[in-house]
C-alpha atoms as a PDB file:
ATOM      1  CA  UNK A   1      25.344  -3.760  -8.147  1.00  0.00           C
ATOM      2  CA  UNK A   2      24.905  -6.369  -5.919  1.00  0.00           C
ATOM      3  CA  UNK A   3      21.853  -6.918  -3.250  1.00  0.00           C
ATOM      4  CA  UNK A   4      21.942  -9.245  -0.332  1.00  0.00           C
ATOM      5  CA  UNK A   5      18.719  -8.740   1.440  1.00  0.00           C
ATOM      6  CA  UNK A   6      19.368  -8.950   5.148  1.00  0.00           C
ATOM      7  CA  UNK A   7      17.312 -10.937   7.650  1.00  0.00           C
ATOM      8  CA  UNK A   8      15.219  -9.492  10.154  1.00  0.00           C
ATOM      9  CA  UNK A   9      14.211 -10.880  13.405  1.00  0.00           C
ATOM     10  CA  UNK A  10      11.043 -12.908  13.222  1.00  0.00           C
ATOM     11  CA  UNK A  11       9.119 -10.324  15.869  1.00  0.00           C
ATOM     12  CA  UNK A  12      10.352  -6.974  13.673  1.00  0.00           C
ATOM     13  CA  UNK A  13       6.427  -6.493  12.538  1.00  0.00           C
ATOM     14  CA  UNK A  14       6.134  -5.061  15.756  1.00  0.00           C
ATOM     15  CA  UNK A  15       8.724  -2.660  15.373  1.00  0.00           C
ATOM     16  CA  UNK A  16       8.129  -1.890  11.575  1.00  0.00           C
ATOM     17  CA  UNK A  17       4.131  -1.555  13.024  1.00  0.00           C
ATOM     18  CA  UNK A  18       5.713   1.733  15.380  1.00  0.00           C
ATOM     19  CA  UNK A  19       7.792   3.232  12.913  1.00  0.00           C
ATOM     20  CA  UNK A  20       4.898   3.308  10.100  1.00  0.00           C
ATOM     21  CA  UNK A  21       2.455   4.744  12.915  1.00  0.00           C
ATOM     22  CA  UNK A  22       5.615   7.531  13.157  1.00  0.00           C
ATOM     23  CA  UNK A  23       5.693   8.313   9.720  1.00  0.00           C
ATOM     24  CA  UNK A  24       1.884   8.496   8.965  1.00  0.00           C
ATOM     25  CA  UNK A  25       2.127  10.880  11.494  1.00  0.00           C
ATOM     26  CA  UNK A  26       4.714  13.459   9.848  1.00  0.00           C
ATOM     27  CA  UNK A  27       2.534  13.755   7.140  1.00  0.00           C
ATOM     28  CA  UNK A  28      -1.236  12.864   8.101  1.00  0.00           C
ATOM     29  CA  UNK A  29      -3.151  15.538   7.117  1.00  0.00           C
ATOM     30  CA  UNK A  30      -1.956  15.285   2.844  1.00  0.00           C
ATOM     31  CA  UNK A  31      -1.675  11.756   3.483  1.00  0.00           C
ATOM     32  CA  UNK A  32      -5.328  10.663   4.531  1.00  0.00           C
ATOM     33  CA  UNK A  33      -6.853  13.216   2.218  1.00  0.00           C
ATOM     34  CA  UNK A  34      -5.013  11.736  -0.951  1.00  0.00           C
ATOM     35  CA  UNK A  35      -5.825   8.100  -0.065  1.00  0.00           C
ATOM     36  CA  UNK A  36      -9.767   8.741   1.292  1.00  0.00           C
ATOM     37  CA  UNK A  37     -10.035  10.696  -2.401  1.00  0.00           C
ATOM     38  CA  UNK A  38      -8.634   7.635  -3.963  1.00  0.00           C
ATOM     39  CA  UNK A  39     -10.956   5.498  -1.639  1.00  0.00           C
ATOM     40  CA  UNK A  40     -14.172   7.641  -2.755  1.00  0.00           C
ATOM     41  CA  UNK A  41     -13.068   6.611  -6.375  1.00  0.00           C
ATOM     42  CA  UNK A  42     -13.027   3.081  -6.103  1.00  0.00           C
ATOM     43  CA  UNK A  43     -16.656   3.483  -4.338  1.00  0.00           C
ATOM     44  CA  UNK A  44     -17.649   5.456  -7.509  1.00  0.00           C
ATOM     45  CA  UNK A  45     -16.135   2.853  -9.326  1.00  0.00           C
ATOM     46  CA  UNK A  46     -17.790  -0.240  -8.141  1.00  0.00           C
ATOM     47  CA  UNK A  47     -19.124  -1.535 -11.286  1.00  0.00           C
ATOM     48  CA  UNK A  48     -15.719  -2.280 -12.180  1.00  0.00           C
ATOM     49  CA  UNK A  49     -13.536  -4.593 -10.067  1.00  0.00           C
ATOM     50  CA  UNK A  50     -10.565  -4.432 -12.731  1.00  0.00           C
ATOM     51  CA  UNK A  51     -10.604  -0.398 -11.746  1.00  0.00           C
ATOM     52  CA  UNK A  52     -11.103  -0.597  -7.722  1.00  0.00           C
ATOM     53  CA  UNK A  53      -8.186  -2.920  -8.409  1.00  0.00           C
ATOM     54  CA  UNK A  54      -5.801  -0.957 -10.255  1.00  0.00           C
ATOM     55  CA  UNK A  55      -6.508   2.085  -7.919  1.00  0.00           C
ATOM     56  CA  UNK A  56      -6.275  -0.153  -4.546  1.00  0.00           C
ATOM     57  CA  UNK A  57      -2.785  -1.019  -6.286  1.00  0.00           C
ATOM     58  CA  UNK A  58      -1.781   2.431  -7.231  1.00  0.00           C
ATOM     59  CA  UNK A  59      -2.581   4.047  -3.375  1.00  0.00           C
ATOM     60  CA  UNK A  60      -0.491   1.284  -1.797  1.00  0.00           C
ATOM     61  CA  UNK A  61       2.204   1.372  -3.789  1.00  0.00           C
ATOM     62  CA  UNK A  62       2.010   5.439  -3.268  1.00  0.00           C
ATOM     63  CA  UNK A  63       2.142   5.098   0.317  1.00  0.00           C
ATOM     64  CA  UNK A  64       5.172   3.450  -0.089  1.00  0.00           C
ATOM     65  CA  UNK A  65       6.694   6.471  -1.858  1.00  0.00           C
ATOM     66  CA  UNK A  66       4.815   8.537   0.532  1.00  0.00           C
ATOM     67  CA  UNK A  67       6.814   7.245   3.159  1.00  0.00           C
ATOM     68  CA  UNK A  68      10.134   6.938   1.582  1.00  0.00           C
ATOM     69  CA  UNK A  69       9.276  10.822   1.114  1.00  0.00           C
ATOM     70  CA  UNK A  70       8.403  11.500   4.691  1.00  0.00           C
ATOM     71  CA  UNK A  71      11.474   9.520   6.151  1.00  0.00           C
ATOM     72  CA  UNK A  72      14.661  11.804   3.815  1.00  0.00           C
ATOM     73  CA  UNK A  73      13.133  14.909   3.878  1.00  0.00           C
ATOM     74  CA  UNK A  74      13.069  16.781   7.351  1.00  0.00           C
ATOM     75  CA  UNK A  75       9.998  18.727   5.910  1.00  0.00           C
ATOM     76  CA  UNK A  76       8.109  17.177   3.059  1.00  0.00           C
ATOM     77  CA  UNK A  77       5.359  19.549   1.920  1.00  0.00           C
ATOM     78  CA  UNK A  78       2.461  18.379  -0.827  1.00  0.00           C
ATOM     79  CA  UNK A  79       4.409  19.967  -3.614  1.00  0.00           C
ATOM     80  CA  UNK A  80       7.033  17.449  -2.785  1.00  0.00           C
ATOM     81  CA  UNK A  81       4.779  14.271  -2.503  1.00  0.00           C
ATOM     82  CA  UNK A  82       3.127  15.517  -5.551  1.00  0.00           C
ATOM     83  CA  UNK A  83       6.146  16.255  -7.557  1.00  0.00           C
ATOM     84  CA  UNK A  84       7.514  12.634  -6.026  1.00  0.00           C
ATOM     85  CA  UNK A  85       4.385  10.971  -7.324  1.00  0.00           C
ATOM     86  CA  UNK A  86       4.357  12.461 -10.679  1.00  0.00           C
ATOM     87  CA  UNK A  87       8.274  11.256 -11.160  1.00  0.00           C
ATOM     88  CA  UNK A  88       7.216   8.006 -10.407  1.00  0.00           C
ATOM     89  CA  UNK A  89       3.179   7.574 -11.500  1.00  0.00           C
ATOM     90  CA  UNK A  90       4.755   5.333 -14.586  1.00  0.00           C
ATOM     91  CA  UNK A  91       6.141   2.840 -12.521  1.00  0.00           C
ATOM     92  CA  UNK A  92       2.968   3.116 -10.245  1.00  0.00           C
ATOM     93  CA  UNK A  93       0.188   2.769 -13.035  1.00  0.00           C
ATOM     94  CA  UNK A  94       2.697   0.142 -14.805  1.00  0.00           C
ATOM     95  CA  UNK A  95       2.900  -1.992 -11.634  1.00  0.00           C
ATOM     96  CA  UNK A  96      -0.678  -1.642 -10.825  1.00  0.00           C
ATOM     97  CA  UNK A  97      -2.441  -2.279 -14.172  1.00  0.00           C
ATOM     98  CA  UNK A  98      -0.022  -6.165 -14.575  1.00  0.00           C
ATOM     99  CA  UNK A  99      -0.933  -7.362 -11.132  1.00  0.00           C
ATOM    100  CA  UNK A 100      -4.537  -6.043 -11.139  1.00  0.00           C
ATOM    101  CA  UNK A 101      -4.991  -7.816 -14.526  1.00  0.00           C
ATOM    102  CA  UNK A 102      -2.620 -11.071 -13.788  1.00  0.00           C
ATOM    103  CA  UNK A 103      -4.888 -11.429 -10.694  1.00  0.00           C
ATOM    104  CA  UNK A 104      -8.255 -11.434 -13.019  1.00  0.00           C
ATOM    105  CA  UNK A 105      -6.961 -13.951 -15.350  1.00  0.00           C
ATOM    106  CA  UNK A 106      -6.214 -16.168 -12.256  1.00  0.00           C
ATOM    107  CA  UNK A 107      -9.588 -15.619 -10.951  1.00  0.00           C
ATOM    108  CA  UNK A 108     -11.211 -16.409 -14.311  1.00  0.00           C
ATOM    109  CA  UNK A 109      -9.204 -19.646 -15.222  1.00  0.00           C
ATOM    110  CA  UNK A 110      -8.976 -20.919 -11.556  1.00  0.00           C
ATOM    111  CA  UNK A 111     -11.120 -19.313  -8.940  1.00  0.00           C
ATOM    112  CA  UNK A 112     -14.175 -18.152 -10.325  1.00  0.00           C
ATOM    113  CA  UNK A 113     -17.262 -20.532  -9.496  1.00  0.00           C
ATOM    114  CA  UNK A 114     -19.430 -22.195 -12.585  1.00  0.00           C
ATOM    115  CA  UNK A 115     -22.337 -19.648 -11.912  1.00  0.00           C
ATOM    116  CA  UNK A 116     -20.680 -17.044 -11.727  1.00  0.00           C
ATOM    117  CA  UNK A 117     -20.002 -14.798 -15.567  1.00  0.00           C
ATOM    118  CA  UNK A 118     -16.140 -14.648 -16.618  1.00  0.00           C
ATOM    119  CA  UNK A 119     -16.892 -10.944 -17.239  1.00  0.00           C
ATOM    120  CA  UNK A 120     -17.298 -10.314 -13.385  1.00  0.00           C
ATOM    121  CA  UNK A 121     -13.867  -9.505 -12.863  1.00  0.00           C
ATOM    122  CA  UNK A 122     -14.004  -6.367 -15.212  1.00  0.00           C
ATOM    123  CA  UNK A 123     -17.877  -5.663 -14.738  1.00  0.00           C
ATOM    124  CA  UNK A 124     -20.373  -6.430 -12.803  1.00  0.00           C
ATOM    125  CA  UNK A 125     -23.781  -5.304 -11.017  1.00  0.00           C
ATOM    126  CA  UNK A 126     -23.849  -7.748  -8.250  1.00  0.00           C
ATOM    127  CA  UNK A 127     -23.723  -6.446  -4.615  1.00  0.00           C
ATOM    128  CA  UNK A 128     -23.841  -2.858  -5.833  1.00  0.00           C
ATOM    129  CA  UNK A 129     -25.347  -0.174  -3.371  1.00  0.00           C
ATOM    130  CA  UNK A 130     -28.467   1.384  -4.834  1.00  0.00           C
ATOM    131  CA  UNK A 131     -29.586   3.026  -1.888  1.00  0.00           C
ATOM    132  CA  UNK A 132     -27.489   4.220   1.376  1.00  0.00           C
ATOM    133  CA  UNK A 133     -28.652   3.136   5.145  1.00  0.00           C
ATOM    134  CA  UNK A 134     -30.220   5.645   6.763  1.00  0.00           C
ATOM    135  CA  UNK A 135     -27.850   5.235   9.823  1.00  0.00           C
ATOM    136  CA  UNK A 136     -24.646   7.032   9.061  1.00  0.00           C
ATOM    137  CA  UNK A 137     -22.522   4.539  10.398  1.00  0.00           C
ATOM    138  CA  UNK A 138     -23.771   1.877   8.089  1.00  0.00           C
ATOM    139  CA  UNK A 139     -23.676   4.126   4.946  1.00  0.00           C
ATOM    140  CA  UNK A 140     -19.598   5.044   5.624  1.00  0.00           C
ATOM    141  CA  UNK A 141     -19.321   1.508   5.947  1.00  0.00           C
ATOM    142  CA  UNK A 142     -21.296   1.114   2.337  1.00  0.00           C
ATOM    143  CA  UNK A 143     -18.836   3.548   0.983  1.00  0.00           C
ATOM    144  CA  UNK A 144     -15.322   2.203   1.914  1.00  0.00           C
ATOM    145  CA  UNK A 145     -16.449  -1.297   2.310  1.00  0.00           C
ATOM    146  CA  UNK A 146     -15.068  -1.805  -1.399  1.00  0.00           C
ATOM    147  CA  UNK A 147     -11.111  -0.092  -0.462  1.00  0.00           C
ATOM    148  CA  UNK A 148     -11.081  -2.254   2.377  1.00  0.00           C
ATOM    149  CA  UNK A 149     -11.929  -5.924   0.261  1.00  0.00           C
ATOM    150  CA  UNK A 150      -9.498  -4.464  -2.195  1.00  0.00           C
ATOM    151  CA  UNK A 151      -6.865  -3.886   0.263  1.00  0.00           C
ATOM    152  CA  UNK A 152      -7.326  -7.290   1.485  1.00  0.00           C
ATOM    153  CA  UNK A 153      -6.715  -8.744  -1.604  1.00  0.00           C
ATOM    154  CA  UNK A 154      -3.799  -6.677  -2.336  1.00  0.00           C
ATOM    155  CA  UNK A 155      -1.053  -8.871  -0.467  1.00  0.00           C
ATOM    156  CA  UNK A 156      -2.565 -11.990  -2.879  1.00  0.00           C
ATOM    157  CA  UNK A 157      -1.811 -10.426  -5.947  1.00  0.00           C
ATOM    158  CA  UNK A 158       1.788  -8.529  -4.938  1.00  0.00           C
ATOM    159  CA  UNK A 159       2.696 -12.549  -4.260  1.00  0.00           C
ATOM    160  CA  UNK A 160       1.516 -13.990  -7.657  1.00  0.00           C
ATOM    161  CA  UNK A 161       4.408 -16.793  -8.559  1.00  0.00           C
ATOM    162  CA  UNK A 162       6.585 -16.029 -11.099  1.00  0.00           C
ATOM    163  CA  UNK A 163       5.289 -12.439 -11.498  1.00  0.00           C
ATOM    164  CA  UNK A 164       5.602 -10.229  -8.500  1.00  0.00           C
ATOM    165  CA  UNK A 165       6.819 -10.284  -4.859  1.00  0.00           C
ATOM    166  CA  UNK A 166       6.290  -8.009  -1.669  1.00  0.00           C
ATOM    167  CA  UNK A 167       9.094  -5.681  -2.081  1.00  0.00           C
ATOM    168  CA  UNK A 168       9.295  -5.681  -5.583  1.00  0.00           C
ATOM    169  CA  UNK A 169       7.584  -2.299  -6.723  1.00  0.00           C
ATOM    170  CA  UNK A 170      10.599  -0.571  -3.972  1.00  0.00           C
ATOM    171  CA  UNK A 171      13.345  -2.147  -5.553  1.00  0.00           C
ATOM    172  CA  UNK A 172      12.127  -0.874  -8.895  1.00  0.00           C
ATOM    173  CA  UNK A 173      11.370   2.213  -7.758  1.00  0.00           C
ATOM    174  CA  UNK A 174      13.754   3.263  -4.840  1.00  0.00           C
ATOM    175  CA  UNK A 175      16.547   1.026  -5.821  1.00  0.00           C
ATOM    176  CA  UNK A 176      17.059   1.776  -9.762  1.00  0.00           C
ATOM    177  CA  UNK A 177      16.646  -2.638 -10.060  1.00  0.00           C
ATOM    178  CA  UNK A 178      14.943  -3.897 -13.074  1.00  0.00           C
ATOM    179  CA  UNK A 179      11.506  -5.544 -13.083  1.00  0.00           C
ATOM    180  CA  UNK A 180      13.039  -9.198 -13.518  1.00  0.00           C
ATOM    181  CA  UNK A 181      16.337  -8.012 -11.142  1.00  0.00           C
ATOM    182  CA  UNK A 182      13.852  -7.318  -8.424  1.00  0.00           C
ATOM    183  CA  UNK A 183      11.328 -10.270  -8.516  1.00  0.00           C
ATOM    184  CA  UNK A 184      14.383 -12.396  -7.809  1.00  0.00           C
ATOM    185  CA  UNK A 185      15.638 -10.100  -5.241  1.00  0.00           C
ATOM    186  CA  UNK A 186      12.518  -9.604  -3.537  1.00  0.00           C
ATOM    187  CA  UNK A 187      12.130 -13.138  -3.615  1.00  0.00           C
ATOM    188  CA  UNK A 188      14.970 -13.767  -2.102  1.00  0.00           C
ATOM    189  CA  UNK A 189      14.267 -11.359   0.966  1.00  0.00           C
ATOM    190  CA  UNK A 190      10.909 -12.941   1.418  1.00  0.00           C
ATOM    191  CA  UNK A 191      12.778 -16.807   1.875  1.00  0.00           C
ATOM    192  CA  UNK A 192      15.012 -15.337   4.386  1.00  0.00           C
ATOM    193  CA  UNK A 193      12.132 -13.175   6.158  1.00  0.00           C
ATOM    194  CA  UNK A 194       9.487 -15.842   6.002  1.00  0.00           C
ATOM    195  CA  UNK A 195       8.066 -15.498   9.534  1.00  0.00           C
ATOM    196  CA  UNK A 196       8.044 -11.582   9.233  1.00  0.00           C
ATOM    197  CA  UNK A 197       6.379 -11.154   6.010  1.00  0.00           C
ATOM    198  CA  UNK A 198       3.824 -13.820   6.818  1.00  0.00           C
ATOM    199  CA  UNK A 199       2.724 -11.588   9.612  1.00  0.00           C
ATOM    200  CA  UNK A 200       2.787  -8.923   7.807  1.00  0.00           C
ATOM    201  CA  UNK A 201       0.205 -10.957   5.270  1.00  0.00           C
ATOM    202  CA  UNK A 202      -1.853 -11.523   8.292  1.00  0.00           C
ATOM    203  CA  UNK A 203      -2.433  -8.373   8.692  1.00  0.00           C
ATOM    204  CA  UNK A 204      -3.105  -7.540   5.020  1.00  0.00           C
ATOM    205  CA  UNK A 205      -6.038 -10.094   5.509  1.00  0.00           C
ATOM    206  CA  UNK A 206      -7.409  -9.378   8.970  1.00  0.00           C
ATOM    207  CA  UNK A 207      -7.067  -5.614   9.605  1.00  0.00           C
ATOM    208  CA  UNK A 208      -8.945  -4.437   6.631  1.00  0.00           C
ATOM    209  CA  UNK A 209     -12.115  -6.738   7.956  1.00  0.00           C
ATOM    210  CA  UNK A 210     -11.628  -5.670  11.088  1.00  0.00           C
ATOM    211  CA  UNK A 211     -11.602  -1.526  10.284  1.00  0.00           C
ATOM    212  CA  UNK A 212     -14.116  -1.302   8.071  1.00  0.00           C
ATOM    213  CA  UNK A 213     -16.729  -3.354  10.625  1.00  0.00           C
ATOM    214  CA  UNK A 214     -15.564  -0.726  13.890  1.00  0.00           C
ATOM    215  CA  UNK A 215     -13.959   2.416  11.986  1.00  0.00           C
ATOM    216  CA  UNK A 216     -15.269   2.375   8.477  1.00  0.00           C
ATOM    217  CA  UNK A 217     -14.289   5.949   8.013  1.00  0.00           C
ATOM    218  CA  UNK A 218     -10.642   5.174   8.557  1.00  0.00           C
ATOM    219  CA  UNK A 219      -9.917   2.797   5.714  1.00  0.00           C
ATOM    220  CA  UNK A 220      -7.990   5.098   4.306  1.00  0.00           C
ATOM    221  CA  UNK A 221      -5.497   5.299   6.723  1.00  0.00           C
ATOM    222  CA  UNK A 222      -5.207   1.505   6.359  1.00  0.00           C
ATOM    223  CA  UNK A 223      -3.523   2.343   3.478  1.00  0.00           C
ATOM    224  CA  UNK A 224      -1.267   4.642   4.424  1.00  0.00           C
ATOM    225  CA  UNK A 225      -0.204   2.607   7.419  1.00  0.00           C
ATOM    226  CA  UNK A 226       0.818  -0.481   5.104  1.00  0.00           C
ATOM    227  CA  UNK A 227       2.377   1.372   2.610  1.00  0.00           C
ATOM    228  CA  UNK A 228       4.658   2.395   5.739  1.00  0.00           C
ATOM    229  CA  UNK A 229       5.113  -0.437   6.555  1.00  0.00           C
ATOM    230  CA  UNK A 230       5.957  -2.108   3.619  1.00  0.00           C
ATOM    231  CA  UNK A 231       8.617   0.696   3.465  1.00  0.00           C
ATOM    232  CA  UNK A 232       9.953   0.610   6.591  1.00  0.00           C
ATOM    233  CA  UNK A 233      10.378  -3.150   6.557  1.00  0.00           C
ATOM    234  CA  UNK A 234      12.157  -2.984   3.103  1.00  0.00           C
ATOM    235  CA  UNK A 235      14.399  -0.268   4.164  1.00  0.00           C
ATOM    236  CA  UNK A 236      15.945  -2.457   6.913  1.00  0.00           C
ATOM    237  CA  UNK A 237      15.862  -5.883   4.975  1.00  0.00           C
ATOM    238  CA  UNK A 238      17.303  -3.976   1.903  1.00  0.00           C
ATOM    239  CA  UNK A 239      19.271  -1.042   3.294  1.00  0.00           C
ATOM    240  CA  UNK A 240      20.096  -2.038   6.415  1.00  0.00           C
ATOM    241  CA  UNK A 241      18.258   0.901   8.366  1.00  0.00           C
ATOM    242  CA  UNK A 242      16.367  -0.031  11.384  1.00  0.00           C
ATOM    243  CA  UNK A 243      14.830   3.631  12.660  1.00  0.00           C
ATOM    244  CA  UNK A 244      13.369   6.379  11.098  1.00  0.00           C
ATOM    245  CA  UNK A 245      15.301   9.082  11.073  1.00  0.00           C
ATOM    246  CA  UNK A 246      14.927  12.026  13.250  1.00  0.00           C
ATOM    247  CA  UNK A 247      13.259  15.090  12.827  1.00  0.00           C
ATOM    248  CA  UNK A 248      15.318  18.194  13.647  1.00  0.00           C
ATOM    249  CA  UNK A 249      12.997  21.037  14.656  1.00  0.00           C
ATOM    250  CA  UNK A 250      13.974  24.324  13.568  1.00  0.00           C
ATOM    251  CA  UNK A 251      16.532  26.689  15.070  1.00  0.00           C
ATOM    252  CA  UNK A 252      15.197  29.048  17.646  1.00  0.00           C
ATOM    253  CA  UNK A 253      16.714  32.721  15.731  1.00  0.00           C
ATOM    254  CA  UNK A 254      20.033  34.346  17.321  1.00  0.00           C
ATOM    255  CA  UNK A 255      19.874  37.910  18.760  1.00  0.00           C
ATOM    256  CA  UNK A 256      23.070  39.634  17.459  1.00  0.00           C
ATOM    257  CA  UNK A 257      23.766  42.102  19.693  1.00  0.00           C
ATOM    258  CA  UNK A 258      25.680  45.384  17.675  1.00  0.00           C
END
C-alpha cells in the first residue's frame, strides 16, 4: 500500500480548530469525564513525572481514537469508545511508555541542569502540593496544573528525531502502517504541511498555559480538543477528507394506516 500524504492549505488549523470543537461535541459528556478521571490521576500521581507522562500520552492519543470513533459512527455510545479503546490500549500504552521514556533520557543527558538529581524525571518531591488554597479557584488550578504542563510538553516528545512524528500513533493505529512505515510517512506529511503543523505546535505550547491560568477546571477538555484535532487534520492530509461527516437524526415513525 502506498501513502502520499496530501498538502493542506497553510490556514487549515482554523478549519481543523471547528471541526474538533464539532466532534467534542457529539460525544462531550463520556468524553470530558474519561479525560478529567485521567487528569485527577496524573494529580495523584505527581511524585512521578515518568507516570503523569505516560498517562498525558495515553489520553491524547485516546482522543484521537475518540474522535475517529465519533466521526464513522452516527451514534457512538460508551460501550463503543470503551470497546474501541480496549482493541487498541496496546498500541496506546506501547506508544506512550517509548516517547514518555525517550523524552526522560533526553532530559537527563541534555536538558537537565547540574543541580538538579538525574532521578527527577522518574521521582521527585519538588513543587509538590502539600496543602490546597483555600480559594477554590486556586486549588482546581493546583489540581490540573500538572495535565496541563504535561500536555504542553506532549507535542515535544511526539516530534523526537528519528523516533516519532505528529501523525504517527494514527497511521499505526487507523491505517494498519508499521511503526517504522509510519515515522517515515508521518514525516513526510509534516515536510509538506510545515506551516500547518507548526501552528498546530503553537497551540500545543500556548493553550495549555493559557487554560489552566483562566479555566483550570477545563484542562481536560484541552485534551479532547487536540486529540480532535490531531484527527481531523490527519484525516484530510492522509485520507483526503476535509468535513466531518454528518449526523443523520433519526426517522420520525410512519403511521400505517390498515
Amino acid at each position: 500500500m502506498v501513502i502520499e500524504p496530501r498538502q493542506a492549505e497553510p490556514r487549515a488549523i482554523w478549519r481543523w480548530s471547528r471541526q474538533a470543537i464539532q466532534l467534542v461535541g457529539r460525544g462531550f459528556s463520556f468524553w470530558l469525564g474519561l479525560t478529567a478521571l485521567l487528569c485527577l490521576w496524573m494529580f495523584m500521581g505527581q511524585r512521578l513525572p515518568i507516570l503523569d507522562a505516560i498517562l498525558a500520552l495515553s489520553t491524547f492519543f485516546a482522543s484521537i481514537l475518540i474522535a475517529a470513533q465519533l466521526d464513522r459512527q452516527r451514534f457512538a455510545t460508551l460501550s463503543d469508545v470503551l470497546a474501541m479503546l480496549r482493541v487498541n490500549a496496546r498500541s496506546i500504552l506501547l506508544f506512550s511508555t517509548v516517547i514518555a521514556i525517550a523524552g526522560a533520557l533526553i532530559w537527563i543527558l541534555l536538558l537537565s541542569r547540574p543541580e538538579v538529581p538525574w532521578w527527577n524525571a522518574f521521582y521527585t518531591e519538588r513543587h509538590q502540593v502539600v496543602e490546597f488554597s483555600p480559594e477554590l479557584y486556586k486549588a482546581l488550578r493546583q489540581i490540573f496544573v500538572y495535565a496541563a504542563y504535561a500536555l504542553g510538553l506532549c507535542y515535544f516528545g511526539l516530534n523526537i528525531p528519528g523516533l516519532t512524528s505528529f501523525f504517527q500513533f494514527p497511521c499505526v493505529t487507523l491505517l494498519g502502517l508499521s511503526f517504522r512505515q509510519a515515522y517515515f510517512v508521518s514525516a513526510d506529511a509534516q515536510v509538506r504541511n510545515m506551516p500547518a503543523i507548526l501552528s498546530i505546535g503553537l497551540t500545543f505550547m500556548l493553550l495549555p498555559i493559557v487554560w489552566v491560568l483562566l479555566l483550570p477546571p477545563l484542562v481536560p477538555l484541552l485534551y479532547a480538543f487536540f486529540g480532535a484535532l490531531a484527527y481531523v487534520s490527519f484525516r484530510e492530509i492522509f485520507l483526503g477528507v476535509g468535513e466531518n461527516q454528518c449526523l443523520v437524526p433519526a426517522a420520525k415513525p410512519v403511521m400505517i394506516s390498515p
